[in-house]
C-alpha atoms as a PDB file:
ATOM      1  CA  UNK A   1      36.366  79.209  41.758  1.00  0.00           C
ATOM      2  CA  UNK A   2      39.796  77.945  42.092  1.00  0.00           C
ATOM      3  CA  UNK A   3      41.964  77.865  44.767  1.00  0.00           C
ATOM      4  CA  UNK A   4      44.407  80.632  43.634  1.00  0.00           C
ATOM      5  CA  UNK A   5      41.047  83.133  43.501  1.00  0.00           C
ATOM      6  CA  UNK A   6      39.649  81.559  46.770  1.00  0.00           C
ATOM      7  CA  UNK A   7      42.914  81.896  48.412  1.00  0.00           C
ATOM      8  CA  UNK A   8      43.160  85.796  46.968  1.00  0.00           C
ATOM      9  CA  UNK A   9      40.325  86.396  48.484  1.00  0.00           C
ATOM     10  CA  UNK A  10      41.048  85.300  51.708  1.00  0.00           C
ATOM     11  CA  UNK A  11      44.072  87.746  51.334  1.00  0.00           C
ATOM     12  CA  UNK A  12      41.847  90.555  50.806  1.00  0.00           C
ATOM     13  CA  UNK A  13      40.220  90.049  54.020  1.00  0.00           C
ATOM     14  CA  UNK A  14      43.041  89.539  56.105  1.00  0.00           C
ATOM     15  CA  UNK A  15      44.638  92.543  54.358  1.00  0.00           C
ATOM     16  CA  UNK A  16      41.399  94.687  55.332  1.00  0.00           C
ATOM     17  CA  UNK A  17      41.421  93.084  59.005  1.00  0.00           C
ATOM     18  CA  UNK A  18      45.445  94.405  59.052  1.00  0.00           C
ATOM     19  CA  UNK A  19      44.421  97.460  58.536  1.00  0.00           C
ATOM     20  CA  UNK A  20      42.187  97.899  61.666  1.00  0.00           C
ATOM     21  CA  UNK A  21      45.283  97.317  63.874  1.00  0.00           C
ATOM     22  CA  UNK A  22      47.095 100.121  64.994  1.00  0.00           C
ATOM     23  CA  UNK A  23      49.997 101.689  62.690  1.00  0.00           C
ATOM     24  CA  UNK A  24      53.066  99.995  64.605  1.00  0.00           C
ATOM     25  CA  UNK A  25      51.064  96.428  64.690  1.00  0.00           C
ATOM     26  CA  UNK A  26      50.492  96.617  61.100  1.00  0.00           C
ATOM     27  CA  UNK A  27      54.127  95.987  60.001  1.00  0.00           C
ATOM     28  CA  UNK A  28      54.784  92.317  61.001  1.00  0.00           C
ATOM     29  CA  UNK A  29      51.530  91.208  59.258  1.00  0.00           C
ATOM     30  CA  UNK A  30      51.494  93.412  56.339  1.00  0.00           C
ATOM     31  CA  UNK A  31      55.205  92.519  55.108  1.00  0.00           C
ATOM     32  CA  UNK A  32      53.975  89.177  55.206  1.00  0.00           C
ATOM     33  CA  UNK A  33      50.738  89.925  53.215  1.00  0.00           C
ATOM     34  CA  UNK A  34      53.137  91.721  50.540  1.00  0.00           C
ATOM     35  CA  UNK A  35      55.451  88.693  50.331  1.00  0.00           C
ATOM     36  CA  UNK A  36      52.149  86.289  50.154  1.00  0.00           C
ATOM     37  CA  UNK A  37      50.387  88.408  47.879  1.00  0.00           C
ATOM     38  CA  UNK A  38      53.741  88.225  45.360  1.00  0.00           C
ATOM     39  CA  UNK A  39      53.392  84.323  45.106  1.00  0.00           C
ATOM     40  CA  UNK A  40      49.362  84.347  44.785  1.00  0.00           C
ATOM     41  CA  UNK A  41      50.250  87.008  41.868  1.00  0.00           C
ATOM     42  CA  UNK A  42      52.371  84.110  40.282  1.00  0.00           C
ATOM     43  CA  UNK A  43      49.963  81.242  41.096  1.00  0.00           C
ATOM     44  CA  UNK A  44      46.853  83.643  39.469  1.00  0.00           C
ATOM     45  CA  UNK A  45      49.024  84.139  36.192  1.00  0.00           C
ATOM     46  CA  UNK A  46      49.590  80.486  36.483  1.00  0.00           C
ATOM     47  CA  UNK A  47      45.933  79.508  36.783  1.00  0.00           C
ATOM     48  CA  UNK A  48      44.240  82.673  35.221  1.00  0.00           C
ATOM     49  CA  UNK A  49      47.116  84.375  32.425  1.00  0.00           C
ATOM     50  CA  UNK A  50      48.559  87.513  33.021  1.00  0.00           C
ATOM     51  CA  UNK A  51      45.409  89.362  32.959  1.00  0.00           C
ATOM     52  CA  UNK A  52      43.817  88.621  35.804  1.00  0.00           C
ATOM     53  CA  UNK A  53      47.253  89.016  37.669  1.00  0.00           C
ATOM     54  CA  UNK A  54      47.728  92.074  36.462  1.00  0.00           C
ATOM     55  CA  UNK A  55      44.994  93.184  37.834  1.00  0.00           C
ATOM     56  CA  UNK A  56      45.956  91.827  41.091  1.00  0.00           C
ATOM     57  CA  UNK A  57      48.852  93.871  40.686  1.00  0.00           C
ATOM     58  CA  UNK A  58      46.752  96.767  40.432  1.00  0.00           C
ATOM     59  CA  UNK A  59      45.206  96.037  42.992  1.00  0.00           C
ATOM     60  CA  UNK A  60      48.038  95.591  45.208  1.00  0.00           C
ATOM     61  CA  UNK A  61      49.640  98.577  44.180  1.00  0.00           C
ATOM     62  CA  UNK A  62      46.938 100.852  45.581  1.00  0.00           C
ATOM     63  CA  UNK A  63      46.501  99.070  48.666  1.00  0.00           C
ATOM     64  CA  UNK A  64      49.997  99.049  49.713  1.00  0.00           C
ATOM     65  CA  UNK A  65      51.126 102.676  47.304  1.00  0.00           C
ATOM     66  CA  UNK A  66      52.140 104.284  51.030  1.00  0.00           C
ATOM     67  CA  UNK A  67      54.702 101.782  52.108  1.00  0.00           C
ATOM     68  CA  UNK A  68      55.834 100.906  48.312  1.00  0.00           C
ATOM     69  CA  UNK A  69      56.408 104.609  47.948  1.00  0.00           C
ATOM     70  CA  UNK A  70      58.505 104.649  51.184  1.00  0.00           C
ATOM     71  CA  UNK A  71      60.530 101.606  50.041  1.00  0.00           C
ATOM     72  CA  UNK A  72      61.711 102.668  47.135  1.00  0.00           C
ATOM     73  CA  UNK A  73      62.311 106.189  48.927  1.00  0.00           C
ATOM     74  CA  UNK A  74      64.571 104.546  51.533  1.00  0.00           C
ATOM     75  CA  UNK A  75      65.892 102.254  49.031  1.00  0.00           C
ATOM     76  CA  UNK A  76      67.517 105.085  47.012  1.00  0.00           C
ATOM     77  CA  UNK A  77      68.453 106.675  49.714  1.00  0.00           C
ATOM     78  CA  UNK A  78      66.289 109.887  50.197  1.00  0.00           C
ATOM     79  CA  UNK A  79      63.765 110.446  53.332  1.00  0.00           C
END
């Protein structure tokens, strides 16, 4: 397995592990899974082709679909 894979995985479980904190002590670590999970994305499609990362992307999407969703909410200006 390469290191990109290994190192997703390793993301997955510290993504799952986030989510057993309480809601207020999940933002610190989760914006910095979302910004960590953008460059193992790149490093995937890199190592793997777009395939894979897409998937990843998938992946990521419906793990984190809550706080996208209220992102692009507050982004546009709308509660």
């Amino acid at each position: 397995m390469t290191t990109s894979l290994t190192l997703a995985c390793v993301w997955v479980v510290l993504a799952a592990l986030t989510a057993f904190l309480p809601f207020r002590a999940q933002i610190i670590p989760g914006l910095a899974l979302l910004i960590a999970a953008a460059v193992l994305l790149v490093w995937i499609a890199l190592d793997h082709g777009w395939a894979p990362a897409l998937l990843g992307l998938l992946a990521l999407v419906s793990m984190f679909r809550r706080p996208l969703v209220h992102l692009l909410r507050r982004g546009r200006g709308s509660r």
